[in-house]
Structures are given as structure tokens and as C-alpha cells.
Protein backbone atom coordinates (compact mmCIF):
# COMPACT_ATOMS: atom_id res chain seq x y z
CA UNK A 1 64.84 73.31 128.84
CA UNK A 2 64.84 69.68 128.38
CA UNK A 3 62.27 67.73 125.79
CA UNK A 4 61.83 64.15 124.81
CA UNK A 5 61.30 63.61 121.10
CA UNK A 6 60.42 60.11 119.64
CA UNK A 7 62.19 58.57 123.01
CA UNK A 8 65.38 60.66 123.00
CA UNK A 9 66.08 63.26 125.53
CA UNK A 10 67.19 66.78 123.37
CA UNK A 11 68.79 69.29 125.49
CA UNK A 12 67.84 72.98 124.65
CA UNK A 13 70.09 75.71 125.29
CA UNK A 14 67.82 78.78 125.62
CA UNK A 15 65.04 79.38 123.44
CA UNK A 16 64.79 78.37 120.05
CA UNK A 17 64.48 81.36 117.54
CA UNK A 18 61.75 80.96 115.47
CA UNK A 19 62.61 83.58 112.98
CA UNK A 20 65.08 86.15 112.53
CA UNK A 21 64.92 88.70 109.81
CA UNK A 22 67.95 89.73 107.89
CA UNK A 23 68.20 93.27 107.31
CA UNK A 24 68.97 94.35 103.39
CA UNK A 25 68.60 90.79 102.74
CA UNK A 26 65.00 90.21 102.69
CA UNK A 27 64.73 86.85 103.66
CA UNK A 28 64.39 85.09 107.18
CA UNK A 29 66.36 82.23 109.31
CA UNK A 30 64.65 79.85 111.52
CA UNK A 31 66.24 77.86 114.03
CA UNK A 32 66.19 74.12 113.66
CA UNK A 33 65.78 71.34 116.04
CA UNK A 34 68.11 68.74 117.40
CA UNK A 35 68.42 66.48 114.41
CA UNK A 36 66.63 63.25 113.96
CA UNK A 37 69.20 60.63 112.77
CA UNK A 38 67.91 57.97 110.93
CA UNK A 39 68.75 54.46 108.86
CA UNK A 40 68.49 55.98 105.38
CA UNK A 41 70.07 52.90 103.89
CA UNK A 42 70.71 49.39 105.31
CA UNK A 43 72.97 46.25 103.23
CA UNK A 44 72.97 43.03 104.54
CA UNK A 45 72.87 42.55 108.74
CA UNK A 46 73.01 44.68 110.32
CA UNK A 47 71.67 45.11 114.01
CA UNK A 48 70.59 47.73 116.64
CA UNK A 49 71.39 46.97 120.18
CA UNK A 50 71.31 43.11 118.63
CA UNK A 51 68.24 43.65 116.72
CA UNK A 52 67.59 43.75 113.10
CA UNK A 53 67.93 47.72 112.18
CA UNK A 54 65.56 48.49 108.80
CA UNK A 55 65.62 51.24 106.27
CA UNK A 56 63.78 54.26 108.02
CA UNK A 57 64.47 53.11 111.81
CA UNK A 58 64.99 56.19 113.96
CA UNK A 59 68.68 55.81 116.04
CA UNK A 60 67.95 56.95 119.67
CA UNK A 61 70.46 58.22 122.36
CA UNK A 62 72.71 55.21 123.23
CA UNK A 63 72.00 53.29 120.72
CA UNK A 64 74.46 50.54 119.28
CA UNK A 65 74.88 49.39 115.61
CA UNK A 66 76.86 46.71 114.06
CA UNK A 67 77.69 45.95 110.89
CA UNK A 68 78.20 42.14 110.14
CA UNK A 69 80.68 41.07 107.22
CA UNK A 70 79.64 42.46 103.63
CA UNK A 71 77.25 45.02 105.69
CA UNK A 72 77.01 48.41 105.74
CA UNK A 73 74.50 51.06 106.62
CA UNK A 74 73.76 54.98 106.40
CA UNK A 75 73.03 57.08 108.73
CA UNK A 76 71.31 60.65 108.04
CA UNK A 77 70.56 63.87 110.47
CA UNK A 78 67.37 65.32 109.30
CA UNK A 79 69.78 68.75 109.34
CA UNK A 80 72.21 67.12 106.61
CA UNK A 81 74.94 65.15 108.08
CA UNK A 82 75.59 61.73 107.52
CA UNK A 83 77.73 58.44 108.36
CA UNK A 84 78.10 55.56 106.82
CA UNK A 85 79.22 52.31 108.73
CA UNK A 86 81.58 49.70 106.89
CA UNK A 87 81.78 46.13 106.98
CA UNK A 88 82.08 44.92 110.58
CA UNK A 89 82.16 48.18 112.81
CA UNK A 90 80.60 48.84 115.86
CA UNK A 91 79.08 52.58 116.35
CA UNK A 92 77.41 54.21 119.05
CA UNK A 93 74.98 57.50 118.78
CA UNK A 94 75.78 59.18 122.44
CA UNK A 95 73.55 61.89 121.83
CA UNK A 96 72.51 65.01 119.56
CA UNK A 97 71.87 68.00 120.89
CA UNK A 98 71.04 71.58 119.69
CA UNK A 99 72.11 74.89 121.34
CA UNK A 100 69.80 77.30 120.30
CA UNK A 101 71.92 80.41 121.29
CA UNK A 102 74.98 79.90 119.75
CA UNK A 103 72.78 77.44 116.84
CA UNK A 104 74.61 75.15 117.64
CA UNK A 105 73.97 70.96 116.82
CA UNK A 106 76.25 68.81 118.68
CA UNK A 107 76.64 65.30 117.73
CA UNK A 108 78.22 62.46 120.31
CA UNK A 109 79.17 59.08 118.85
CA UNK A 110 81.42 56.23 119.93
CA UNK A 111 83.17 53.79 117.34
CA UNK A 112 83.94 50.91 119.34
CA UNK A 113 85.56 49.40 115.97
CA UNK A 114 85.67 49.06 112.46
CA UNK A 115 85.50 52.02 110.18
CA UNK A 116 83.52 55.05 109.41
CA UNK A 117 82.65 58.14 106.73
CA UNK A 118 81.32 61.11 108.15
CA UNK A 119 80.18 64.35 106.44
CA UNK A 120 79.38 66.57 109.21
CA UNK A 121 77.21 69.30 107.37
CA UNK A 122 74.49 71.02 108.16
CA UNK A 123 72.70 74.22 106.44
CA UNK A 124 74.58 77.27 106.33
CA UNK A 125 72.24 79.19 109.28
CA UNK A 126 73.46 76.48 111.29
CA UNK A 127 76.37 75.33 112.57
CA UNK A 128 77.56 71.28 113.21
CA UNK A 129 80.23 69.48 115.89
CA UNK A 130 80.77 65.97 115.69
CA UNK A 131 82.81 64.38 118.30
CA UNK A 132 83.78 60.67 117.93
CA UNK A 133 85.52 58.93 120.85
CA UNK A 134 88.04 56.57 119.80
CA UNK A 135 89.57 54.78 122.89
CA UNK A 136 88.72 57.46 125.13
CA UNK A 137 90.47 59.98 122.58
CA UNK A 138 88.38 62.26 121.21
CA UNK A 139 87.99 63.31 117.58
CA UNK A 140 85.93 66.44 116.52
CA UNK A 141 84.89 68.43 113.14
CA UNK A 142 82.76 71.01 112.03
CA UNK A 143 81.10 70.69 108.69
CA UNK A 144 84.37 68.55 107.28
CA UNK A 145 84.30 65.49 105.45
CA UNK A 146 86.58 62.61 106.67
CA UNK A 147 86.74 58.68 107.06
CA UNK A 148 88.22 57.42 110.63
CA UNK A 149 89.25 53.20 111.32
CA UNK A 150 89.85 52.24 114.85
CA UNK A 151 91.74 48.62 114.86
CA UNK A 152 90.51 47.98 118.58
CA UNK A 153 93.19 45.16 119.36
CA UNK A 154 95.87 47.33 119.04
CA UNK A 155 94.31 50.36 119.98
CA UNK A 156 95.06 51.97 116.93
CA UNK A 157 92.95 54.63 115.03
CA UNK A 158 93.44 56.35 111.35
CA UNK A 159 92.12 59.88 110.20
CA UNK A 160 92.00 60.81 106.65
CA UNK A 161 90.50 64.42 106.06
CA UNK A 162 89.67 65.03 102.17
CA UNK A 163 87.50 68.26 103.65
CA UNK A 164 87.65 70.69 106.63
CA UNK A 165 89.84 70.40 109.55
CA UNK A 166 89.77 67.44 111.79
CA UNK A 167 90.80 67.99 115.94
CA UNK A 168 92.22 65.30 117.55
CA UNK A 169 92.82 65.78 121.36
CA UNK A 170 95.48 63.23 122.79
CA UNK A 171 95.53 64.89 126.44
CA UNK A 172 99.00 66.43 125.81
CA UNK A 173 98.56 67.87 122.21
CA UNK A 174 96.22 68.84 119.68
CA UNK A 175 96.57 67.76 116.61
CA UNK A 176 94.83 69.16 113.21
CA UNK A 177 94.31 67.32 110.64
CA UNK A 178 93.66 69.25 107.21
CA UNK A 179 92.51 68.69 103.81
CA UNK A 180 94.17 65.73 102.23
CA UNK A 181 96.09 64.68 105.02
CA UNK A 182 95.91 61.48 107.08
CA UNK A 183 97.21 60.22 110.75
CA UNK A 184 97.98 57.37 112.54
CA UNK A 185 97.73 57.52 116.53
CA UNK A 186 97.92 54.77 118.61
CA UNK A 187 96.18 54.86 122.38
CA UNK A 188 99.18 56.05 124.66
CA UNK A 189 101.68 56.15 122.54
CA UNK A 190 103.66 59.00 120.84
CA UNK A 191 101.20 61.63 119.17
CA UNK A 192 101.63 60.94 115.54
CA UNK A 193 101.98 64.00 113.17
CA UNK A 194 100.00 64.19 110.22
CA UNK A 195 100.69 63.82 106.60
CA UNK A 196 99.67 63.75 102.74
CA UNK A 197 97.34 60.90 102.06
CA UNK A 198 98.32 58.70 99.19
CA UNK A 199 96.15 60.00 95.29
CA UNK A 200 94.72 56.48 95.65
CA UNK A 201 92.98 56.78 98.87
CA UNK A 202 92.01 60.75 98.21
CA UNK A 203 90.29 59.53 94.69
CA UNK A 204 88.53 56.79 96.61
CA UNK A 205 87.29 58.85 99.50
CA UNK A 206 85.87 61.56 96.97
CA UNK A 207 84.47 58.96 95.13
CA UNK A 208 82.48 58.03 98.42
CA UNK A 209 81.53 61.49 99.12
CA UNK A 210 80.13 62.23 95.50
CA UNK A 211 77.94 59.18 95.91
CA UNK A 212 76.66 60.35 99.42
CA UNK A 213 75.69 63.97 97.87
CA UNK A 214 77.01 67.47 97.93
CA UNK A 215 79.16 69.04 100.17
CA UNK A 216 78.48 72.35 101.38
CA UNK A 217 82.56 72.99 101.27
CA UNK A 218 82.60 72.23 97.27
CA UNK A 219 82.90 75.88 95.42
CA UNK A 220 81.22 75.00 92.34
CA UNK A 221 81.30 77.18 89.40
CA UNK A 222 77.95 78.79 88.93
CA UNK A 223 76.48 78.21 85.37
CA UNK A 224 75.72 81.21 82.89
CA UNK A 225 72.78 82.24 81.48
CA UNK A 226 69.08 82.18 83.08
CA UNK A 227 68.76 84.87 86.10
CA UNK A 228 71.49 86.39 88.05
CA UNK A 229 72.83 83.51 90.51
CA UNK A 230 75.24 84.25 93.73
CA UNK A 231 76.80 82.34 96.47
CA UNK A 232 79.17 82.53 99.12
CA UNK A 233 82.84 80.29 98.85
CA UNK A 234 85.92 81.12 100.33
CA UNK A 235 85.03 80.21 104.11
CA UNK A 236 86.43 76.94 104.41
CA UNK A 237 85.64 76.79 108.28
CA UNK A 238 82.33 78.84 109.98
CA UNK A 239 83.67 78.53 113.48
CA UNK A 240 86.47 79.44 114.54
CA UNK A 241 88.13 81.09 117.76
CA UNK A 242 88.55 84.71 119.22
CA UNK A 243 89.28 87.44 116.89
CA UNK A 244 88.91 85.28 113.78
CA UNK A 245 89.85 86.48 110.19
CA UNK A 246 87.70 84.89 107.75
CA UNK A 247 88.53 84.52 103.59
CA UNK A 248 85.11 85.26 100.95
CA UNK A 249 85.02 85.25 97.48
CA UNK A 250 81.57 86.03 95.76
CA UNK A 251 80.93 83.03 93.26
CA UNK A 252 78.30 85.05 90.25
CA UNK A 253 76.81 83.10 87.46
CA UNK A 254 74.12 84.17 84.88
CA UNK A 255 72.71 87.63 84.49
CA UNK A 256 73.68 90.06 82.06
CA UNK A 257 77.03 88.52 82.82
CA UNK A 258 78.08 92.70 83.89
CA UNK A 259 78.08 92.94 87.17
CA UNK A 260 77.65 96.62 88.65
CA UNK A 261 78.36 95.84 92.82
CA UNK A 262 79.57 93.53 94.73
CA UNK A 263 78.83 94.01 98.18
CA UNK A 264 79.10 92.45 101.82
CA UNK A 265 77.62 92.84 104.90
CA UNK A 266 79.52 91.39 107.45
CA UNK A 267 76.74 91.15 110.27
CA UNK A 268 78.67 93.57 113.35
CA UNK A 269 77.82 96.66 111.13
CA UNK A 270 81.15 96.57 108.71
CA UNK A 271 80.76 95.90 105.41
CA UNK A 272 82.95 96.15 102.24
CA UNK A 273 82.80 95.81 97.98
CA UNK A 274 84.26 93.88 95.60
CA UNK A 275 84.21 90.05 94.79
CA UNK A 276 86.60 89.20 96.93
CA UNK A 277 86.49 89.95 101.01
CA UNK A 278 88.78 89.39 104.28
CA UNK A 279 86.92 90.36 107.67
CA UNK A 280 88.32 90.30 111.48
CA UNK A 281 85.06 89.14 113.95
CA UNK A 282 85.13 89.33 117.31
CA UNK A 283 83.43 86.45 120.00
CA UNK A 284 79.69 86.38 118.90
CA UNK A 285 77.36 84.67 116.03
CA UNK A 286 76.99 87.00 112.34
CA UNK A 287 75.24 86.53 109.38
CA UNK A 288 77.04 87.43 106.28
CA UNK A 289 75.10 88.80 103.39
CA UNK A 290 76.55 89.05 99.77
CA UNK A 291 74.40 91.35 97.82
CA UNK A 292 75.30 90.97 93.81
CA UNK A 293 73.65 93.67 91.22
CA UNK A 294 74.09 93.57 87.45
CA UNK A 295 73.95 96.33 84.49
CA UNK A 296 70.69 94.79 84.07
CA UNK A 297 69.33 95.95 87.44
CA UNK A 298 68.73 92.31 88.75
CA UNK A 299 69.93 91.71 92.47
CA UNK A 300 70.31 88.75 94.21
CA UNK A 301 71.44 87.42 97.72
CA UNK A 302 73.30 84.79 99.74
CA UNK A 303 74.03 84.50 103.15
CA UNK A 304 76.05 82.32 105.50
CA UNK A 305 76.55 82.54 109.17
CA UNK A 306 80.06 82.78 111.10
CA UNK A 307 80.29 81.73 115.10
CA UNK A 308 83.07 82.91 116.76
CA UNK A 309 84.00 81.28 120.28
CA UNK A 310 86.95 81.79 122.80
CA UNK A 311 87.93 79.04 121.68
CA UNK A 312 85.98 76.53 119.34
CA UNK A 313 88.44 73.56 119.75
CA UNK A 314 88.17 73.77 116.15
């Protein structure tokens, strides 16, 4: 099915779910739309296709914006993600497009030049693929956190990951880029292999992704006290390829501070106890429920889905 919202064409995979209902966990998902990507925050000039781009201007498929000297912009997905454009880069937004089987957002961009920070995140029910081409090489990740300079002159590009995996595809290898490394390819040459990033550039790239927000790959400690609290960490990647063994750890906070059970539902009818967890999925999309109960008798929930693909390129 294909739709046209606010002038861009959105490409539907299926239908849409409009509500699925967990069972034991007594709440519901819904299914999300392509994401609208907008201009949350504009310094200096800074154009669209050659045209003065404001704070809340909606970026449309095939859209083009440039970042003069001392510039800089933002750009949000109304699902989370976000970019933000340095000083004299060129970006372009190919497309975004939502799967609705597989919930799925896929987001196309081209960086013609200059230098970008992208936290590709979206809600946990949901599931995120950026894919930047860089000289006609392209460079994907789901739901990492990573800054990427293309020096177009010498056809040179950078990658430094401070969270998640970043996939670069040369044509004759594929290279993986994990947290706190960086690489250096150049356009037809060699394929480089990756390697720690200097403390100075890791501290400044945090630094950058503290200001932008929260990061959905950050296991913070929960606090005590107040009602029983419970999330999900451990799962440093949601997609992954056919069979794929996944890592959780049940992060507990408040409460009686005694907990009775610890249990997991792994979505394919498996489940297991205790507050840590290692599951084997198979090729399909599950929702993962960690149900936490204290002396006390409170119970609470979290949930976080896990796609699993023949092969993700992830």
C-alpha cells in the first residue's frame, strides 16, 4: 500500500497493526507510522534545497540540507531518532519508510560531505535501520549511536561508534564497527580495519549524545525507594540474524527491595527465572516480557521486542 503524507510518498509493507495485546503482560503495542523528520533546531544558515530551512520545517523525500560555516542543525524522527549536521555538510533525506510486518522503520540518507551524529533509536516495540551512503558505500545501524565525516575530495570517510554496531559494506567485505571503535576507509582503496578511538574523541562524542537526550542502549541503575520499578538491559542489539542468542539482565529498583521472582517470557512460548537470561530465537519478530514480583506482592512489567532475519546485515 502506498500513501502520501505531508508531500512524501511512505511505503507500507502490509497492514499496520493497530494493537496487539501482550499476554501475562497486560498492556498493548501499536504500530507506528513512517516517521516524520523534522528541523527541531536550526544555528546560523542553513538551507533546504537552497532555501532558508526554519525551526519546525518538515524534511521531505529528497530533500537537501546544507550547513554554511558556524551552522548546524537537528534533525528529529517523530519515532526518536535524530541527526545533527555540522558546520559545512551537505545531507540528503532519501526516504523513510515503515514495514509494518516485520515493524520495521527504514531510514535512507546521503552525506554528500561534511560531518554527521546520528542516534538511530526508536521505541522498544519498534525497530530502526539507518543507511547512509557515503560515495556509493553504504553505512547502516540499528538503534546505535555514532558520528560519520566524509572528506569528499579525497573520497575519504571516518566512523566512530561510541554505541551499537555500525555495518559498513565495501563490495568485497563487511566491516563492523563496535562500541568505541573508529575507521578510516577511503573510496576504492584497501578496506581499513577498525580500531579503539582515542579517550578524547569518546568523551567528546558522549558529551554530544548526553546533550541530544537518552539513549535507549544506556543501562541505568534504577533508583530505590517509591514503587517496584523494572526494565530490560542486557540486549545490546534487537536484530540480529538466523538462530540468534540474545544476553538479558533484569535491572529492579524500589519495592520492598526483596524480590520473590524473576521471570521471562521469551515470546515463542519458552520462558525462564532469574535476573539474568540467555535465549536462542529462531527467524520471526517476539516480544519479551520481564515480569518482577516482590515480598510485598507488588508486580511490575517491561517488555522489549527482538526481530530475527536471515540475515539482518546487522
Amino acid at each position: 500500500m502506498i500513501r502520501f503524507i505531508n508531500g512524501r510518498l511512505i511505503l507500507l509493507l502490509g497492514f499496520l497493526f493497530c494493537c496487539n495485546v501482550l499476554s501475562g503482560a497486560g498492556s498493548a503495542v501499536y504500530a507506528e507510522d513512517a516517521s516524520i523528520v523534522r528541523a527541531s533546531q536550526v544555528d546560523g544558515s542553513v538551507t533546504v534545497n537552497g532555501k532558508p530551512l526554519k525551526d519546525g520545517d518538515i524534511i521531505q523525500r529528497d530533500d537537501r540540507i546544507a550547513t554554511k560555516e558556524k551552522s548546524a542543525a537537528i534533525l528529529t524522527w517523530s519515532n526518536g531518532s535524530m541527526v545533527e549536521i555540522y558546520p559545512e555538510t551537505s545531507l540528503v533525506l532519501k526516504g523513510v519508510t515503515f514495514e509494518g510486518d516485520n515493524k520495521l522503520e527504514k531510514s535512507l540518507l546521503t552525506l554528500e560531505r561534511g560531518r554527521i551524529f546520528t542516534k538511530a533509536q526508536t521505541p522498544e516495540h519498534i525497530f530502526t535501520h539507518f543507511e547512509i551512503s557515503v560515495g556509493n558505500t553504504p553505512v547502516m545501524a540499528q538503534g546505535a549511536e555514532f558520528a560519520l565525516k566524509y572528506e569528499e575530495p579525497e573520497k575519504k570517510f571516518t566512523i566512530w561508534s561510541i554505541l551499537g554496531r555500525v555495518i559498513v559494506e565495501t563490495g568485497t567485505k563487511r566491516i563492523r564497527v563496535d562500541d568505541g571503535q573508529q575507521v578510516i576507509l577511503v573510496a576504492g582503496g584497501s578496506p581499513g580495519t577498525p580500531g579503539p578511538m582515542p579517550d578524547k574523541t569518546r568523551d567528546a562524542l558522549t558529551k554530544t549524545s548526553k546533550r541530544l537526550g537518552g539513549s535507549l542502549l544506556i543501562e541505568e541503575e534504577l533508583s530505590s525507594g517509591g514503587p517496584l520499578k523494572a526494565k530490560i538491559g542486557g540486549v545490546r542489539n534487537r536484530r540480529g540474524s538466523a538462530p540468534y542468542t540474545v544476553q538479558f539482565k533484569a535491572i529492579v529498583g524500589g519495592g520492598s527491595g526483596k524480590i520473590k521472582s524473576i521471570r521471562w517470557d521469551f515470546g515463542d512460548g519458552e520462558s525462564a527465572q532469574g535476573k539474568n537470561a540467555q535465549h536462542t530465537f529462531t527467524q520471526g519478530v517476539y516480544v519479551v516480557v520481564l515480569t518482577v514480583e516482590d515480598e510485598d506482592g507488588q508486580r511490575v512489567t517491561s517488555q522489549v521486542s527482538i526481530s530475527v532475519e536471515i540475515d539482518c546485515s546487522c
